[in-house]
N, C-alpha and C. Protein backbone atom coordinates (compact mmCIF):
# COMPACT_ATOMS: atom_id res chain seq x y z
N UNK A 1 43.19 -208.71 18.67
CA UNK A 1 43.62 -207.48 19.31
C UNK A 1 44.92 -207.66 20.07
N UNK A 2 45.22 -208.57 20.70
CA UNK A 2 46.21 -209.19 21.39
C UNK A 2 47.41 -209.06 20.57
N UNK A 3 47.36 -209.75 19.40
CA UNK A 3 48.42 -209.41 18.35
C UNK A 3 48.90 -208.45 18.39
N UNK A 4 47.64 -207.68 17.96
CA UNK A 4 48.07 -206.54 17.22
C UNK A 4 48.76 -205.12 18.09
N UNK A 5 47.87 -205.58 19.59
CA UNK A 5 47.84 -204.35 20.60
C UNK A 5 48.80 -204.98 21.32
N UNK A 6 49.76 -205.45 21.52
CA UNK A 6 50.28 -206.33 22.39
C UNK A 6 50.14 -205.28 24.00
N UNK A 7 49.85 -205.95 25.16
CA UNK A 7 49.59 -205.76 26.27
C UNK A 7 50.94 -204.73 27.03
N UNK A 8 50.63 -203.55 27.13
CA UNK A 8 51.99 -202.56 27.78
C UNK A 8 52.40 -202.14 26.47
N UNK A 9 51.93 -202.23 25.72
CA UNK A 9 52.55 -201.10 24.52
C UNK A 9 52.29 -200.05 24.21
N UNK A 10 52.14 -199.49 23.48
CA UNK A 10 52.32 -198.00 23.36
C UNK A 10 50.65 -198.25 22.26
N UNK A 11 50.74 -199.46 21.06
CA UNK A 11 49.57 -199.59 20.45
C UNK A 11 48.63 -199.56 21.41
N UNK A 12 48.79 -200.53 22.38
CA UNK A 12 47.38 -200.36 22.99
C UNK A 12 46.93 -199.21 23.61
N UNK A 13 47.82 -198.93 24.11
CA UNK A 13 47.46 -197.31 24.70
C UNK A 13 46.81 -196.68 23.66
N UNK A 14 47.12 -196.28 22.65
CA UNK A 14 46.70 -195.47 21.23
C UNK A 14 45.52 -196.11 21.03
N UNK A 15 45.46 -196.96 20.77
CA UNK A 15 44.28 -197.65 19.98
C UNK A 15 43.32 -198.10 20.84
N UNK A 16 43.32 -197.71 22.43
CA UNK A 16 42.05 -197.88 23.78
C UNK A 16 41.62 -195.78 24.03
N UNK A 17 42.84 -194.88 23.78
CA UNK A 17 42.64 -194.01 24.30
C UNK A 17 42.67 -192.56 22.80
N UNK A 18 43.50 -193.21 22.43
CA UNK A 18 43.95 -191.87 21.59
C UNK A 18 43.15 -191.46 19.88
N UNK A 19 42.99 -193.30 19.25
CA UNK A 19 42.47 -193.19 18.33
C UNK A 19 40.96 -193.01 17.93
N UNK A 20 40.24 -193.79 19.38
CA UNK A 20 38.46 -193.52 19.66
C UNK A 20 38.58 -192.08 19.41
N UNK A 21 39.53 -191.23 19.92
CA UNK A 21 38.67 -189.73 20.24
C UNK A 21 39.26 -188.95 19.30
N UNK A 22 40.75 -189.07 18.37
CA UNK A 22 40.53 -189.18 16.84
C UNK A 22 39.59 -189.10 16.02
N UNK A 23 38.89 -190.50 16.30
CA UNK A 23 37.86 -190.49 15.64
C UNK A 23 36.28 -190.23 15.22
N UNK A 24 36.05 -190.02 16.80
CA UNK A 24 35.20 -189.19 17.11
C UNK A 24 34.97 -187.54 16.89
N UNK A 25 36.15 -186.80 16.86
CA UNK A 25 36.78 -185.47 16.35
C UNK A 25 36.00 -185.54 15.00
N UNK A 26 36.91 -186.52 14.39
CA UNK A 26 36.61 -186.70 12.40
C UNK A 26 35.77 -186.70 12.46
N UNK A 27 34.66 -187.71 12.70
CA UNK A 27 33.49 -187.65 12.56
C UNK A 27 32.62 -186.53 12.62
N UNK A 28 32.36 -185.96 13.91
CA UNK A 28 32.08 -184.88 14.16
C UNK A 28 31.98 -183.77 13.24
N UNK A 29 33.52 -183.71 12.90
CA UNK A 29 34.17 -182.14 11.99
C UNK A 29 33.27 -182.46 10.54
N UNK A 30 32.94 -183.68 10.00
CA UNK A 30 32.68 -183.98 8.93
C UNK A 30 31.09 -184.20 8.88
N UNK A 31 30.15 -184.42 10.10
CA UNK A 31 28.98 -184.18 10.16
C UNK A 31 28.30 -183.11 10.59
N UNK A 32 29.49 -182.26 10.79
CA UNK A 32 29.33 -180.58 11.79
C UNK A 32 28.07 -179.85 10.77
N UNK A 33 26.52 -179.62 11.53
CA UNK A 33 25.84 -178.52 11.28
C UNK A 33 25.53 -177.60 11.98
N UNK A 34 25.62 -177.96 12.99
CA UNK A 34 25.58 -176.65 13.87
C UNK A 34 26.39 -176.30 15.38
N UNK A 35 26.53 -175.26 15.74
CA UNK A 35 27.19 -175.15 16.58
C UNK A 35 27.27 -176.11 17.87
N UNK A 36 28.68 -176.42 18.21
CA UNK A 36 28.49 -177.84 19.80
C UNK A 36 28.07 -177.00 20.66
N UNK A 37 27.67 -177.33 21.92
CA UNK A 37 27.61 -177.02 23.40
C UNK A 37 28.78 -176.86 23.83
N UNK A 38 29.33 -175.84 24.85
CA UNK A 38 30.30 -176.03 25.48
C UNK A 38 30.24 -177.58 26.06
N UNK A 39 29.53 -178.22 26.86
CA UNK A 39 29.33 -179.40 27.10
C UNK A 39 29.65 -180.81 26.26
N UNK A 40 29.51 -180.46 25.03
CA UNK A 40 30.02 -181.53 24.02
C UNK A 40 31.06 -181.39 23.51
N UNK A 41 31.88 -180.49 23.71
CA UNK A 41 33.11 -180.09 23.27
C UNK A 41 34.58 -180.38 24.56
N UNK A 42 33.84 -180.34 25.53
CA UNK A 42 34.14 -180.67 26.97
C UNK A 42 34.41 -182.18 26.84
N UNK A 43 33.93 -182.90 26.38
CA UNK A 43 33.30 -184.08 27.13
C UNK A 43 34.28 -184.98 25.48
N UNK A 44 34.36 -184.48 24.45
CA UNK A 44 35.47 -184.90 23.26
C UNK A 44 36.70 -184.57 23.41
N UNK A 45 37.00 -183.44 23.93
CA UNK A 45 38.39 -182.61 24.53
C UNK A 45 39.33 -183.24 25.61
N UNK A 46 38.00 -183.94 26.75
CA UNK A 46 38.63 -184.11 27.57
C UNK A 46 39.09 -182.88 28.72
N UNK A 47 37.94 -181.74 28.32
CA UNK A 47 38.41 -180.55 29.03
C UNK A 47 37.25 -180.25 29.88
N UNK A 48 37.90 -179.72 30.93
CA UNK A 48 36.76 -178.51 31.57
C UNK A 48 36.11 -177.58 30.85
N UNK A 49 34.76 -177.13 31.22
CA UNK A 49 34.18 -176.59 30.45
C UNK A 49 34.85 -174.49 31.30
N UNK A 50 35.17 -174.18 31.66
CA UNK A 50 35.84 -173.34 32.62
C UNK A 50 36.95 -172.73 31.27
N UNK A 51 37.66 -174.27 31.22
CA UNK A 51 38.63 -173.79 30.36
C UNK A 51 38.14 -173.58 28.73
N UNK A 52 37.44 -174.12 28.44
CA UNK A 52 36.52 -174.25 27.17
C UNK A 52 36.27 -172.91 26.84
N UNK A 53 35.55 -172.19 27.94
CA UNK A 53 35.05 -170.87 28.08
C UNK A 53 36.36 -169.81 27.60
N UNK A 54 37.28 -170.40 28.93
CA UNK A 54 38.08 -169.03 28.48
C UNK A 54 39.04 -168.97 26.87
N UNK A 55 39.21 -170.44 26.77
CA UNK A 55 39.75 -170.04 24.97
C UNK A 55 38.70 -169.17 24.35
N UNK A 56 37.56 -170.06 24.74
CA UNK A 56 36.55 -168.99 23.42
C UNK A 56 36.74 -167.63 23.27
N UNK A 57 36.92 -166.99 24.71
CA UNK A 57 36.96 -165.72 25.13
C UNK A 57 38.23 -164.99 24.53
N UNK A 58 39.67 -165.98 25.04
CA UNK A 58 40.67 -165.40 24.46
C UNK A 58 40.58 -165.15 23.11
N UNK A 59 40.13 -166.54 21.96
CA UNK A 59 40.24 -166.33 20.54
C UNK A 59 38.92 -165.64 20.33
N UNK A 60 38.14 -164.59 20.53
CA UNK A 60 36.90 -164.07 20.23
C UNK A 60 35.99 -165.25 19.86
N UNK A 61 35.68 -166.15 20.19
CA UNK A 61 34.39 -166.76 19.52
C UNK A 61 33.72 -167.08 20.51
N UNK A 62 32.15 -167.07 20.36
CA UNK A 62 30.90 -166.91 21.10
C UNK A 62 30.38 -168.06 21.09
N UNK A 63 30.71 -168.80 19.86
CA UNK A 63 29.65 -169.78 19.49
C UNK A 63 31.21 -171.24 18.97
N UNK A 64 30.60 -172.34 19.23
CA UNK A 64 31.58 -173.52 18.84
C UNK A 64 31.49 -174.31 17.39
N UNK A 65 31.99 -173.39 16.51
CA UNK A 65 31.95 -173.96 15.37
C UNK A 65 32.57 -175.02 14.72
N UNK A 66 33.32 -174.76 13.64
CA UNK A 66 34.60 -175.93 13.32
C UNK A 66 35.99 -174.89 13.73
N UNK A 67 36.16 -173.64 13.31
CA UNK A 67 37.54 -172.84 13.49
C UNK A 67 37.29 -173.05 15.07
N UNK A 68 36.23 -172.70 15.74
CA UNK A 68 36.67 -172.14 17.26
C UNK A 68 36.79 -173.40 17.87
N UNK A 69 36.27 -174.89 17.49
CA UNK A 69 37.18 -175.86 17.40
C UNK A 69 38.37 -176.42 17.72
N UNK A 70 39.04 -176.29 16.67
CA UNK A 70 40.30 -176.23 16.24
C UNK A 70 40.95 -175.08 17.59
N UNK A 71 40.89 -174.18 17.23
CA UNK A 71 40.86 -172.73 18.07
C UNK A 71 41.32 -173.71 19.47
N UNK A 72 39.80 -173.93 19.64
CA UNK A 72 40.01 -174.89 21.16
C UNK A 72 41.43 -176.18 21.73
N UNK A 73 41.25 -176.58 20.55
CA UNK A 73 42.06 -177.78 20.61
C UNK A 73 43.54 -177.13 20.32
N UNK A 74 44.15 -176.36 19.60
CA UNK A 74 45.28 -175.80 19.73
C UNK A 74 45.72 -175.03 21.11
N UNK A 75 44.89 -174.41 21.81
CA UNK A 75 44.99 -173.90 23.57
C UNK A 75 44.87 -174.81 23.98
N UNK A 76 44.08 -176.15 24.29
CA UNK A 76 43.96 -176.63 25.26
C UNK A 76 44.80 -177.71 25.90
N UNK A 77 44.43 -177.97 27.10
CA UNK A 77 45.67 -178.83 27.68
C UNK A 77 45.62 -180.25 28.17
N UNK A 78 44.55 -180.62 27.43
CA UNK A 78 44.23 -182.19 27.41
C UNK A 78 45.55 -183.07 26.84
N UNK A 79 45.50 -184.36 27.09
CA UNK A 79 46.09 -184.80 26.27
C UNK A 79 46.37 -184.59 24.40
N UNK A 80 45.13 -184.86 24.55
CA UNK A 80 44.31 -184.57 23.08
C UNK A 80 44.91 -183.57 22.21
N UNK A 81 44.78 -182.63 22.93
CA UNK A 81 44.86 -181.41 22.64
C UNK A 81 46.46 -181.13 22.52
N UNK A 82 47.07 -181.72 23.65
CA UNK A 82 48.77 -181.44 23.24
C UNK A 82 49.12 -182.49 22.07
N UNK A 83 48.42 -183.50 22.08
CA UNK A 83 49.28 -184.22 20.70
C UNK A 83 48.40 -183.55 19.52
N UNK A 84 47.88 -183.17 19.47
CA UNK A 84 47.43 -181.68 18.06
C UNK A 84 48.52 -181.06 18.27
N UNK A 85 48.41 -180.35 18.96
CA UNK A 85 49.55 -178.52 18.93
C UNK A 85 50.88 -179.44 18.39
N UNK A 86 51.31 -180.48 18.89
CA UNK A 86 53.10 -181.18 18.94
C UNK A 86 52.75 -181.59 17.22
N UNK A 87 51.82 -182.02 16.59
CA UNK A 87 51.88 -182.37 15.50
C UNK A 87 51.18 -181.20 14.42
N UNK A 88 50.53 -179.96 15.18
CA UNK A 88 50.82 -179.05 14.03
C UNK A 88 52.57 -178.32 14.29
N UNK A 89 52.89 -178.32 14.62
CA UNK A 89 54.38 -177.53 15.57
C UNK A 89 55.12 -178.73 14.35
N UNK A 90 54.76 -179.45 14.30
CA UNK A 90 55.65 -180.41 13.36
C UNK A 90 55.59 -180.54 11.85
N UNK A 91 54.66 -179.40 11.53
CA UNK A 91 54.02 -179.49 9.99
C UNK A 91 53.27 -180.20 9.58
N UNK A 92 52.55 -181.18 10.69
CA UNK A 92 51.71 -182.27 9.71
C UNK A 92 52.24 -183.13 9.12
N UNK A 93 53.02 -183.38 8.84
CA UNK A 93 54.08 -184.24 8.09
C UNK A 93 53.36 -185.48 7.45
N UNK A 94 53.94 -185.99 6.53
CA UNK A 94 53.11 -187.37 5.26
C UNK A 94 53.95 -188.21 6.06
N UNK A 95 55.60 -188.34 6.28
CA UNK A 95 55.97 -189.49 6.58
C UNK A 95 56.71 -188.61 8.04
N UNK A 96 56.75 -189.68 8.87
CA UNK A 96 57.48 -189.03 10.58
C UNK A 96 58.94 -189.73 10.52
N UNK A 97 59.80 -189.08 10.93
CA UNK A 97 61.03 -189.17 11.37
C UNK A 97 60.57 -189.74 12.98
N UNK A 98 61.91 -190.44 12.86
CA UNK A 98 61.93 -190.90 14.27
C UNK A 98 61.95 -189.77 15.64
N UNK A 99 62.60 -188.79 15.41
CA UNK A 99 62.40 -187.63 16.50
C UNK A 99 61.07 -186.70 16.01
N UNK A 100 60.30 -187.05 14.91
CA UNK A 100 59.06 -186.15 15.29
C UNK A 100 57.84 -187.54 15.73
N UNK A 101 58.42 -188.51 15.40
CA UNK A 101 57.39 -189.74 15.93
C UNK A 101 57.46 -189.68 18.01
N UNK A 102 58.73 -189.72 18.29
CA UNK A 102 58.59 -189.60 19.65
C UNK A 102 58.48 -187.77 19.69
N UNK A 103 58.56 -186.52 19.31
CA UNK A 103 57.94 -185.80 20.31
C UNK A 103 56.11 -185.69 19.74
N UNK A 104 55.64 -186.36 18.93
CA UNK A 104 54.47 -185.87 18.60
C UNK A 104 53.63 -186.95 19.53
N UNK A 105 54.00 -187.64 19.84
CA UNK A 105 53.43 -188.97 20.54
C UNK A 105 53.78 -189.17 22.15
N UNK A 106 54.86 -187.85 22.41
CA UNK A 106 55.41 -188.21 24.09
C UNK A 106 56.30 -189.07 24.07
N UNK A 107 57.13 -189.66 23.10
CA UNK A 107 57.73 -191.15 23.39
C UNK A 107 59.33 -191.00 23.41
N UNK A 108 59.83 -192.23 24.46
CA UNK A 108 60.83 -192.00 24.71
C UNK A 108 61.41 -191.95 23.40
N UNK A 109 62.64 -191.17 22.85
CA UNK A 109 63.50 -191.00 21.23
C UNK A 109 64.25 -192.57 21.10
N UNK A 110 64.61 -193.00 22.22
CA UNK A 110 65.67 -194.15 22.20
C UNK A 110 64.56 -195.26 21.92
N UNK A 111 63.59 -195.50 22.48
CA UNK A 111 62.64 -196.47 22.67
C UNK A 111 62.00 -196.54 20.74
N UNK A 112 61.69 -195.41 20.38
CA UNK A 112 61.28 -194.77 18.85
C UNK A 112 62.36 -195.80 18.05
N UNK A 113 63.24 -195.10 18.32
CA UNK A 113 64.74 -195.66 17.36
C UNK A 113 65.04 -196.87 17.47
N UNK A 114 64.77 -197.58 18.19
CA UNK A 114 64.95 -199.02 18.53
C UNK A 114 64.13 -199.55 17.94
N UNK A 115 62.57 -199.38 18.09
CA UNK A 115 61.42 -199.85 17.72
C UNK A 115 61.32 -199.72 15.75
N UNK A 116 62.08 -198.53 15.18
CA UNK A 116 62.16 -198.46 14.01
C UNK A 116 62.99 -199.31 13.52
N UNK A 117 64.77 -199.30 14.24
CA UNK A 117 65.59 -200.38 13.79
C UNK A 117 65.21 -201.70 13.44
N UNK A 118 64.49 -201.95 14.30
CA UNK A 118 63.58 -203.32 14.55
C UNK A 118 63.16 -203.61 13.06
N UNK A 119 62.12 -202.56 13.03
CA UNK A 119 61.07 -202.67 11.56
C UNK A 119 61.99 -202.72 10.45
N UNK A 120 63.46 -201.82 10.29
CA UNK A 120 64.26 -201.77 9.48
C UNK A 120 63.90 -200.41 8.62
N UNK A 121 63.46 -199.47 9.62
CA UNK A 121 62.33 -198.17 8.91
C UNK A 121 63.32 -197.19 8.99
N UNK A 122 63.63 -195.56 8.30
CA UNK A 122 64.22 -194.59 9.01
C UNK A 122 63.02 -193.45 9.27
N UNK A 123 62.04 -194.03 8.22
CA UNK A 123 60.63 -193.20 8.34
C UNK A 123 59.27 -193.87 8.26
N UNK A 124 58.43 -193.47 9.19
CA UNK A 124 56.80 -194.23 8.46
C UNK A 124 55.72 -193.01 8.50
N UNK A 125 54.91 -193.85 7.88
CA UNK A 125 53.54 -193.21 7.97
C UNK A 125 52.29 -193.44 8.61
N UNK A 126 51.46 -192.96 8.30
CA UNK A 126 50.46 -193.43 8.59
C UNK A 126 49.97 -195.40 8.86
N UNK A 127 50.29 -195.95 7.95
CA UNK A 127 50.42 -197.41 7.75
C UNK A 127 51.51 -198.05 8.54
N UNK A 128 52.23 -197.16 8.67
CA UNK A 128 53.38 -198.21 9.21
C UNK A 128 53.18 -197.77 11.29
N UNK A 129 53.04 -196.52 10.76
CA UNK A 129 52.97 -196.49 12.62
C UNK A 129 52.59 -197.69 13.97
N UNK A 130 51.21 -198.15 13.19
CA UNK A 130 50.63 -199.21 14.29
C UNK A 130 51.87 -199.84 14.39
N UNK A 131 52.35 -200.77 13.44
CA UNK A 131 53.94 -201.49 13.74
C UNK A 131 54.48 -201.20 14.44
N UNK A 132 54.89 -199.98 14.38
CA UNK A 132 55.72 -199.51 14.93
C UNK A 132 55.78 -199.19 16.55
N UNK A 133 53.83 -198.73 16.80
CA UNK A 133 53.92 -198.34 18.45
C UNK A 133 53.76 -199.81 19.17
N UNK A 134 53.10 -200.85 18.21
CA UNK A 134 53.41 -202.43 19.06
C UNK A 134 54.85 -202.60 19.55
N UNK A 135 55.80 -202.02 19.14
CA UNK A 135 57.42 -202.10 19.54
C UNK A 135 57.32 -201.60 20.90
N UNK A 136 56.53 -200.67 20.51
CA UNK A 136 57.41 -199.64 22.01
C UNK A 136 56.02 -200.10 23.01
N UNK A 137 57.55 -200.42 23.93
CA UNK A 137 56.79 -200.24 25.43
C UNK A 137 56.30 -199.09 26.25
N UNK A 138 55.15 -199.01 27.46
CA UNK A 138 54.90 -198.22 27.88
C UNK A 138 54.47 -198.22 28.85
């Protein structure tokens, strides 16, 4: 882990905070039968359940399905939740440019660009990212 996460990087940050609840999301969305609790949706979000409430309210939904979900996670103001909105706002993209890698991630652009020069990258993906956030400090 040491390697890979090196200590003050940006990997470790990701890969202690950002990718568990990633993955927990996936999971979820892909074992989804029935509606969450405001409470379990709270508690994956990273949100108040207050605020939970009032998206539902704003986007009409009663009940927490997979759309009102989503729904949720595009309003809300978790971390979580802003690196969704910054990476649908970005198209989703297959491979990231260095200025959608730092705004989808919060990261400094200079720190990005350096960290890519490094790799010898002008773009990565999915695969290449971990590399890439072991560069950057944080």
């Amino acid at each position: 882990m040491n390697q890979l996460a090196p200590k003050g990087s940006f990997l470790r940050k990701y890969t202690k905070e950002i990718a568990p609840v990633l993955q927990e999301i996936d999971i979820l969305m892909k074992t989804y039968e029935r509606p969450l609790s405001v409470t379990q949706a709270a508690a994956i979000l990273k949100l108040k359940k207050k605020e939970i409430r009032s998206i539902m309210h704003q986007c009409g939904y009663k009940k927490i399905n997979k759309k009102a979900f989503f729904c949720i996670m595009q309003n809300g103001s978790s971390e979580i939740c802003r690196l969704y909105q910054r990476e649908l706002k970005a198209g989703l993209p297959f491979t990231y440019s260095k200025e959608t890698i730092a705004y989808i991630y919060n990261l400094d652009k200079t720190a990005v660009s350096t960290a890519c020069d490094q790799l010898g990258i002008k773009e990565a993906t999915c695969l290449t990212l971990p590399r890439l956030f072991s560069l950057i400090s944080i």
